[in-house]
N, C-alpha and C. Protein backbone atom coordinates (compact mmCIF):
# COMPACT_ATOMS: atom_id res chain seq x y z
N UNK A 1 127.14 118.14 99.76
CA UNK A 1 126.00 117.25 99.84
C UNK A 1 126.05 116.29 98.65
N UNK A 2 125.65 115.03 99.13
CA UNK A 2 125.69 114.03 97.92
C UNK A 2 124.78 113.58 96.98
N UNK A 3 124.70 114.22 95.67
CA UNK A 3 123.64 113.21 94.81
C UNK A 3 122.89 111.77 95.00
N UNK A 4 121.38 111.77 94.75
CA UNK A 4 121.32 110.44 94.98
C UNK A 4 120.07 110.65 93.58
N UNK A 5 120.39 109.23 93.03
CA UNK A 5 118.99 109.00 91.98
C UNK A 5 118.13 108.19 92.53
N UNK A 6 116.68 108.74 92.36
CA UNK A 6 115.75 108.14 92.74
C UNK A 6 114.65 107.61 92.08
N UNK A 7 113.72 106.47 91.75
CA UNK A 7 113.30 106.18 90.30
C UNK A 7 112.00 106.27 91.66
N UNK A 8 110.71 106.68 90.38
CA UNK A 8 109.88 106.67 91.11
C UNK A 8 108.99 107.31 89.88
N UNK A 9 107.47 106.95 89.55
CA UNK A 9 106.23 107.13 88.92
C UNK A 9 106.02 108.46 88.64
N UNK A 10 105.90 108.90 87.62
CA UNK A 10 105.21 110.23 87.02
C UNK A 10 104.29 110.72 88.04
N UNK A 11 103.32 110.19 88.35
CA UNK A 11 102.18 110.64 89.25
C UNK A 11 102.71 110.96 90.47
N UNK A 12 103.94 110.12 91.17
CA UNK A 12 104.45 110.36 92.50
C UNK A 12 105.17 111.82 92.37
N UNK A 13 106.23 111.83 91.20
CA UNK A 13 106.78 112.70 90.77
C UNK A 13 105.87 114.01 90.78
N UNK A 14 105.16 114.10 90.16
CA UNK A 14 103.73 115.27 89.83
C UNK A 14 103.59 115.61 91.41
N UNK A 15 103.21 114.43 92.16
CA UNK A 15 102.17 115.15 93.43
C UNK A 15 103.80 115.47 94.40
N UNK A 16 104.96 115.24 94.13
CA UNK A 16 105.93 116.08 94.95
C UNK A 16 106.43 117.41 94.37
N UNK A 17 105.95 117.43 92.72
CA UNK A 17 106.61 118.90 92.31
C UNK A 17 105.59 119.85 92.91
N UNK A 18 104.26 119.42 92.91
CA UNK A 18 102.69 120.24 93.38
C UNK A 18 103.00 120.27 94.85
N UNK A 19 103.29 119.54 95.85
CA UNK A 19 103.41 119.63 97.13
C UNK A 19 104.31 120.80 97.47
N UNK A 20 105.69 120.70 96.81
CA UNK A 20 107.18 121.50 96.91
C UNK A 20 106.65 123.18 96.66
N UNK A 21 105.44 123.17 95.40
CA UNK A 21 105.29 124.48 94.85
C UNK A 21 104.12 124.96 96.12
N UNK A 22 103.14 124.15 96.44
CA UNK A 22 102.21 124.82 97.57
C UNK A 22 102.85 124.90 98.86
N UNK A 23 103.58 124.18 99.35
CA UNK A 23 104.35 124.85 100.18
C UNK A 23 105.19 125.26 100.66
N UNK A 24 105.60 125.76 99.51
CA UNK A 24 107.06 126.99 99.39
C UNK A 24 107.93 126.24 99.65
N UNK A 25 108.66 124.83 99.34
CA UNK A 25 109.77 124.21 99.16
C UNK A 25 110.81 124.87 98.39
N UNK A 26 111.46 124.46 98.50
CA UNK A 26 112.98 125.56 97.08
C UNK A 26 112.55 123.89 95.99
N UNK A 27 112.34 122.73 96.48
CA UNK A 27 112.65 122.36 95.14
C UNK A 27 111.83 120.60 95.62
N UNK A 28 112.40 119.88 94.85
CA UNK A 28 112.33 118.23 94.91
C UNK A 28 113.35 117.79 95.96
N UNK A 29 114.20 118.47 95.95
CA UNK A 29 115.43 117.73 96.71
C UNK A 29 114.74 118.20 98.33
N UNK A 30 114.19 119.29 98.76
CA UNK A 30 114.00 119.86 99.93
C UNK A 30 113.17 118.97 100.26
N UNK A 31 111.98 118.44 99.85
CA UNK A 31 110.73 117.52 99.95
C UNK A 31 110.97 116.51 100.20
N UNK A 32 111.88 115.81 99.62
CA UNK A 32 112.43 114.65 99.95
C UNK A 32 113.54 114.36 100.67
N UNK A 33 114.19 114.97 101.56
CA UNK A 33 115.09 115.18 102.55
C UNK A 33 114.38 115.16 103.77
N UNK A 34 113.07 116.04 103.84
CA UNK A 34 112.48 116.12 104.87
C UNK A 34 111.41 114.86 104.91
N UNK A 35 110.86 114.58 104.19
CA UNK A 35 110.05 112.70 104.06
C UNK A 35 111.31 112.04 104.42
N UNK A 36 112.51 112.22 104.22
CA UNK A 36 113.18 111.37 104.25
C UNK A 36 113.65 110.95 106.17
N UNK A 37 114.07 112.82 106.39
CA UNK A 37 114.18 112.39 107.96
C UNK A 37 113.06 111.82 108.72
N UNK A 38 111.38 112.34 108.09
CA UNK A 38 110.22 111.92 109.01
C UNK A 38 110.43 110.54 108.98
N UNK A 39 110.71 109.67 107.60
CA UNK A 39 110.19 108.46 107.78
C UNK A 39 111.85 107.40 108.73
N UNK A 40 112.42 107.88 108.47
CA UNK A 40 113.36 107.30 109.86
C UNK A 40 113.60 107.70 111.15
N UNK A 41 112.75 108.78 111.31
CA UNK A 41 112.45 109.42 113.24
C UNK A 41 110.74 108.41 113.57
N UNK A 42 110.01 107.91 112.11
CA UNK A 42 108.88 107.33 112.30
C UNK A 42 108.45 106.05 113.33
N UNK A 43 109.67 105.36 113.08
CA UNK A 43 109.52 104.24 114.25
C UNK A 43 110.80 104.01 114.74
N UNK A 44 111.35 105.17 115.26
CA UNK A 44 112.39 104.89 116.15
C UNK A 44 111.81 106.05 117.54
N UNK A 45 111.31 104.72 118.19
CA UNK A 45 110.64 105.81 119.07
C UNK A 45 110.58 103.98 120.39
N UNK A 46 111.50 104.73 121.27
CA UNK A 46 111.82 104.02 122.73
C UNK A 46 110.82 103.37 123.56
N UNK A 47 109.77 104.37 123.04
CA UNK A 47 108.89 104.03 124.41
C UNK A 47 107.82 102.26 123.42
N UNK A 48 108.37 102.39 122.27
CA UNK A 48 107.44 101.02 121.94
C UNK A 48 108.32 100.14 121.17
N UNK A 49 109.74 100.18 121.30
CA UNK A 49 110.60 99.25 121.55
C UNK A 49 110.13 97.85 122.61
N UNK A 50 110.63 96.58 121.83
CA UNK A 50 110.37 95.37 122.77
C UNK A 50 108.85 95.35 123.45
N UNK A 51 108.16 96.14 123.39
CA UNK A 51 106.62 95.71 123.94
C UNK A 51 105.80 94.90 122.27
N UNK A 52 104.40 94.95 123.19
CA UNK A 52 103.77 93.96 122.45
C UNK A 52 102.78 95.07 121.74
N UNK A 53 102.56 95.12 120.63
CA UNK A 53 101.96 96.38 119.55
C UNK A 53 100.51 96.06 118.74
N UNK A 54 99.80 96.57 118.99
CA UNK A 54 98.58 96.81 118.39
C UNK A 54 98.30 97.43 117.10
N UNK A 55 98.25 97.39 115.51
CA UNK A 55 97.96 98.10 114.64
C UNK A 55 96.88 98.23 113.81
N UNK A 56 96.68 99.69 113.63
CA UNK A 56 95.68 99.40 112.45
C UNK A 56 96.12 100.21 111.04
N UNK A 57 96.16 99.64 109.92
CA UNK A 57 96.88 99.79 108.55
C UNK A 57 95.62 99.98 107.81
N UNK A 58 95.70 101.50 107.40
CA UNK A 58 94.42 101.86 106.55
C UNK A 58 95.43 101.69 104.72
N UNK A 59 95.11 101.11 103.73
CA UNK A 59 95.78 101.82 102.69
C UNK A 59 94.87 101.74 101.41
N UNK A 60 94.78 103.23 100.61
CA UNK A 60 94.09 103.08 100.07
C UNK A 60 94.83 103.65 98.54
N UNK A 61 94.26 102.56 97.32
CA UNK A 61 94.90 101.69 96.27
C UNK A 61 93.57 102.49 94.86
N UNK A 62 94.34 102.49 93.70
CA UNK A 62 93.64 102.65 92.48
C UNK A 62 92.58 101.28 92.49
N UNK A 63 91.10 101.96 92.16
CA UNK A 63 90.04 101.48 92.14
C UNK A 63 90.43 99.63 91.09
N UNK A 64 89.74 98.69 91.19
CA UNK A 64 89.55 97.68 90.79
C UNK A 64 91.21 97.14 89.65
N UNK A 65 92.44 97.00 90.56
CA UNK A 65 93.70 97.00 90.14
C UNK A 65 93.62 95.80 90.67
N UNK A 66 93.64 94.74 89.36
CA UNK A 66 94.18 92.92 89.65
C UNK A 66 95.57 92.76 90.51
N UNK A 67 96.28 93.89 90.26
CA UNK A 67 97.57 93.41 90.15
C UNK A 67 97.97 93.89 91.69
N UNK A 68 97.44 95.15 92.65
CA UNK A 68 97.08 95.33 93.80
C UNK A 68 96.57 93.85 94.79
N UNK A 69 95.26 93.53 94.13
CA UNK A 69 95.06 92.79 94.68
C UNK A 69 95.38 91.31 95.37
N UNK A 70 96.07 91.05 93.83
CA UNK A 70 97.33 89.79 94.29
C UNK A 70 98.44 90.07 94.99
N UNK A 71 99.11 91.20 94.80
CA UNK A 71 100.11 91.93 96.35
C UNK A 71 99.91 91.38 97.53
N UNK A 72 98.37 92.43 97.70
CA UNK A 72 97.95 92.10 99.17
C UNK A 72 97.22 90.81 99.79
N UNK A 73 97.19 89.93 98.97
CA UNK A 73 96.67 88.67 99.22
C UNK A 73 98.38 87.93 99.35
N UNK A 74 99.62 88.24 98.84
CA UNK A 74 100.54 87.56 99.22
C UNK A 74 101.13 88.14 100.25
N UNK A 75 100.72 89.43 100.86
CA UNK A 75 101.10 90.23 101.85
C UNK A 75 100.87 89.41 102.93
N UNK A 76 98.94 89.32 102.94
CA UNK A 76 98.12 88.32 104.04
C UNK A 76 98.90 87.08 104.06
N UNK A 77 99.10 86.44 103.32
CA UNK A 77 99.59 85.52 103.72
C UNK A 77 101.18 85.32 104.02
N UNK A 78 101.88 86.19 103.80
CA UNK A 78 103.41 86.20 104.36
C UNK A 78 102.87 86.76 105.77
N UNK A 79 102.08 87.50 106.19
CA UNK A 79 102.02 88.26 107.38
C UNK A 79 100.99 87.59 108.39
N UNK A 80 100.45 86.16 107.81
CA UNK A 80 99.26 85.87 108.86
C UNK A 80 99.46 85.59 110.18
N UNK A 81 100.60 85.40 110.63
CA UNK A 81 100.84 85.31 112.58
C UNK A 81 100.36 86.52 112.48
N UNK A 82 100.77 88.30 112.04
CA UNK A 82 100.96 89.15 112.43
C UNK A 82 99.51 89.71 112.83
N UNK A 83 98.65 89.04 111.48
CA UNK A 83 96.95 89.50 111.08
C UNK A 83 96.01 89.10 112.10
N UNK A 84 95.32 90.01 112.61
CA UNK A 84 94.21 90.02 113.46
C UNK A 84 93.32 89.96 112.71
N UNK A 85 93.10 90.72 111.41
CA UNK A 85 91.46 91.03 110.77
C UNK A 85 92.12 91.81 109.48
N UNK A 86 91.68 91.61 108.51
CA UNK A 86 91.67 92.80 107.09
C UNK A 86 90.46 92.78 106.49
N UNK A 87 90.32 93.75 105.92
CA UNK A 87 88.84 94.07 104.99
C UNK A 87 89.37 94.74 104.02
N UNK A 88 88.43 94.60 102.89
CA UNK A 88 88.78 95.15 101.89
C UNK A 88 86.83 96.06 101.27
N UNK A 89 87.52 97.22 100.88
CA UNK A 89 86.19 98.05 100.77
C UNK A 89 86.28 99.35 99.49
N UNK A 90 85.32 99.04 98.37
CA UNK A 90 85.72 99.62 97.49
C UNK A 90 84.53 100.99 97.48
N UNK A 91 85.55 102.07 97.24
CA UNK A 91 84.68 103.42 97.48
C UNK A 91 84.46 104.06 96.69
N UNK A 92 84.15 103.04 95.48
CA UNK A 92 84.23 103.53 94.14
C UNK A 92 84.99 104.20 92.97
N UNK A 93 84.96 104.06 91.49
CA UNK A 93 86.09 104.66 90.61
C UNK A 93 86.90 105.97 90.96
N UNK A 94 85.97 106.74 91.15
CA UNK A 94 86.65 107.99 91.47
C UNK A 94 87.75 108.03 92.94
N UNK A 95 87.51 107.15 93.84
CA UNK A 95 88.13 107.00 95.07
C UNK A 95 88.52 106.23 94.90
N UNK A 96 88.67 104.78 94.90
CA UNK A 96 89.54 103.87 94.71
C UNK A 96 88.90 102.73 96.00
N UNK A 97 89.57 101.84 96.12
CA UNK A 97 89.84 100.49 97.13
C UNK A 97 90.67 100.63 98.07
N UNK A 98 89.75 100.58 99.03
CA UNK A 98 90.75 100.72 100.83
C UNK A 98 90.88 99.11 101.18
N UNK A 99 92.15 98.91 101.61
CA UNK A 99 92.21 97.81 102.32
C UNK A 99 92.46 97.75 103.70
N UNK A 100 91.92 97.51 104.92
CA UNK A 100 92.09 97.71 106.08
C UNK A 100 92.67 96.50 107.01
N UNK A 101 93.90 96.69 107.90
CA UNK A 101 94.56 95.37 108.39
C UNK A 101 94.47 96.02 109.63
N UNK A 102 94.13 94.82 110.98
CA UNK A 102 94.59 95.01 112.34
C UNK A 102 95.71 93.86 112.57
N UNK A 103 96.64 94.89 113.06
CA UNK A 103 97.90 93.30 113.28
C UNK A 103 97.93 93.21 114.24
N UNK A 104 98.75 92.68 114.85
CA UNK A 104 99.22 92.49 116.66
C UNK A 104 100.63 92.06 116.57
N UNK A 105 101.93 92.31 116.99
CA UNK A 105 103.13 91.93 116.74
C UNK A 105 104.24 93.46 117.25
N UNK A 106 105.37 92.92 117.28
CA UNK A 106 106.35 94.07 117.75
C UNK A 106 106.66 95.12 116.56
N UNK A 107 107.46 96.24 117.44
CA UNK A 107 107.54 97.44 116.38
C UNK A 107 108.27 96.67 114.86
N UNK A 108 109.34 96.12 114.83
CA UNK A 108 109.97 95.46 113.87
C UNK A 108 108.99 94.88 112.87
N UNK A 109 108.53 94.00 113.25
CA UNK A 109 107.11 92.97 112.26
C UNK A 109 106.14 93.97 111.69
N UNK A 110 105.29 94.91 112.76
CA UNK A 110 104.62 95.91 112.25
C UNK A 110 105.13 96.84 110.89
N UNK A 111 106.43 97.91 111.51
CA UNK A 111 107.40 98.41 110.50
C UNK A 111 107.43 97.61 109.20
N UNK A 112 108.05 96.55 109.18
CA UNK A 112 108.24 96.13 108.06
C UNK A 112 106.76 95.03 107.32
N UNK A 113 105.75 95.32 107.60
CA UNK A 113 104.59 95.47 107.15
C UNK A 113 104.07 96.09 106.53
N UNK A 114 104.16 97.17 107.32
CA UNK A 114 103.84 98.80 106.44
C UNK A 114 104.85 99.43 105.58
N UNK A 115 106.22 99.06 105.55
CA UNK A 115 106.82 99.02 104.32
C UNK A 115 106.52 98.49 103.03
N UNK A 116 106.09 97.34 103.31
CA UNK A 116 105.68 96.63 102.18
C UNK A 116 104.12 97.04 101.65
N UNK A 117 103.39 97.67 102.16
CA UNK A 117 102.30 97.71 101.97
C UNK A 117 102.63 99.29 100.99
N UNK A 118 103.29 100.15 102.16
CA UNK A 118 103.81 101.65 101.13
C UNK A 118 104.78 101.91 99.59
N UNK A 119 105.18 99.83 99.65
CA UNK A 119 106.11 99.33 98.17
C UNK A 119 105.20 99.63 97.21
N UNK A 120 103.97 98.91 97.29
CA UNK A 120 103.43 98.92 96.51
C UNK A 120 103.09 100.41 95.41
N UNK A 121 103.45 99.81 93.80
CA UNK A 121 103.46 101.36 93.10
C UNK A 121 101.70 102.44 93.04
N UNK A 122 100.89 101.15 93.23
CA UNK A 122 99.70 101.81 93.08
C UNK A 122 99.05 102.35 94.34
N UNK A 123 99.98 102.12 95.78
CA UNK A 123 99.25 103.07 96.78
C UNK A 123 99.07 104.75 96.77
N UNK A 124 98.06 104.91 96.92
CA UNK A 124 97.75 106.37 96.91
C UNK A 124 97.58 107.06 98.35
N UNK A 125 97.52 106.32 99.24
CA UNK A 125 97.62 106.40 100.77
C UNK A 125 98.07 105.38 101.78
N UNK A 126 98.78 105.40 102.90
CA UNK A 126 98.81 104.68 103.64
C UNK A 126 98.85 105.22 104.55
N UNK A 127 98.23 104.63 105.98
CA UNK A 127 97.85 105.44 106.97
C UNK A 127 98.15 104.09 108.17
N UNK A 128 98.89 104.58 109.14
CA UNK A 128 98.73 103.22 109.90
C UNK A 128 98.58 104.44 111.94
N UNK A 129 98.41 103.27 112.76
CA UNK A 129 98.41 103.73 114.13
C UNK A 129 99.17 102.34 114.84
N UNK A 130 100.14 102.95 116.10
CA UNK A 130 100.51 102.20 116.84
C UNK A 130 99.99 102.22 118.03
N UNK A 131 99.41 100.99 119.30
CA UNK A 131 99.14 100.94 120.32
C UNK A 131 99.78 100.09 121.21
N UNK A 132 100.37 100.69 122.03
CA UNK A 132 101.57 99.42 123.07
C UNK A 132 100.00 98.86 123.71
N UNK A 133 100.35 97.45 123.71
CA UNK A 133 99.42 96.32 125.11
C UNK A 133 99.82 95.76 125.93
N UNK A 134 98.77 95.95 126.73
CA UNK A 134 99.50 95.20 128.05
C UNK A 134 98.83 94.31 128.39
N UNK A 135 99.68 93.01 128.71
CA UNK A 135 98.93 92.22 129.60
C UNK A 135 97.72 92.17 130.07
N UNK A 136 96.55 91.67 130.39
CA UNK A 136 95.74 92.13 131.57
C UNK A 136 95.93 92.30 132.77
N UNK A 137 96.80 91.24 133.44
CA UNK A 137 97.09 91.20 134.33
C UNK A 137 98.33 92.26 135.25
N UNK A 138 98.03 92.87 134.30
CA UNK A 138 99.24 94.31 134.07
C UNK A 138 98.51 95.75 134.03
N UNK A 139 97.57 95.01 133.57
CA UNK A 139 96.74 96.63 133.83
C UNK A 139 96.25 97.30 134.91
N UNK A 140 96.46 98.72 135.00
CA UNK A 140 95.93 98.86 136.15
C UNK A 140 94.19 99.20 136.29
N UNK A 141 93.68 98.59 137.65
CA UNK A 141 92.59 98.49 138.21
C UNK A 141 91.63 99.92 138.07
N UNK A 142 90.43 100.61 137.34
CA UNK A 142 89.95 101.66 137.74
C UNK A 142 89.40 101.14 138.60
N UNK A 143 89.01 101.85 139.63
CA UNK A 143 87.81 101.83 140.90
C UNK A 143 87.58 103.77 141.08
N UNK A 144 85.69 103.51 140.85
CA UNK A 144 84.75 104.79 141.45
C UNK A 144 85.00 105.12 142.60
């Protein structure tokens, strides 16, 4: 098996040695092998290939961070075809600042959205959902 170095924040570091020890990991390397396969089985998924995608991008950021905030304001605007709606909502010091995005765009555009949003060093969560859409005229009819 091959060495790899990985640079990454004290705090990130901390909450994977605490994760590895609560649930009986052998180590750092086990933890991150397995994040590693989830997050490339994450959007390789057939059935929402080439359709048209619905998202909603919860991520939530260290309380009143300037430097967050200019991120995601150059995010919005590299991403505005993609942007349906964002809000931003602060849940105070102890919790921090959620920023909330609905996009509309294919798996690709989405994906690499939420990459950039999970770049960021001060996220403390990111949470997103995918919804394939259809057409209207594609949908099918209920009738009582």
């Amino acid at each position: 098996m091959e060495v790899v170095s990985v640079s990454m924040t004290d705090t990130l570091l901390d909450r994977i040695d605490g994760f590895a020890d609560e649930h009986g990991y052998a180590g750092r390397s086990e933890v991150m092998r397995e994040a590693a396969r989830g997050l490339l089985d994450e959007f390789d998924d057939d059935r929402l290939a080439d359709r048209e995608l619905m998202s909603t991008v919860s991520a939530l950021f260290e309380y009143d961070s300037p430097r967050v905030e200019t991120r995601m304001r150059r995010l919005r605007h590299e991403y505005d075809d993609l942007l349906a709606s964002t809000t931003h909502d602060c849940v105070g010091e102890e919790h921090g600042c959620m920023e909330s995005f609905v996009l509309e765009g294919d798996l690709e555009e989405i994906s690499s959205f939420v990459r950039k949003v999970r770049a960021v060093d001060e996220a403390l969560t990111v949470e997103y959902t995918l919804l394939p859409i259809e057409p209207i005229d594609e949908r099918p009819v209920h009738t009582e």
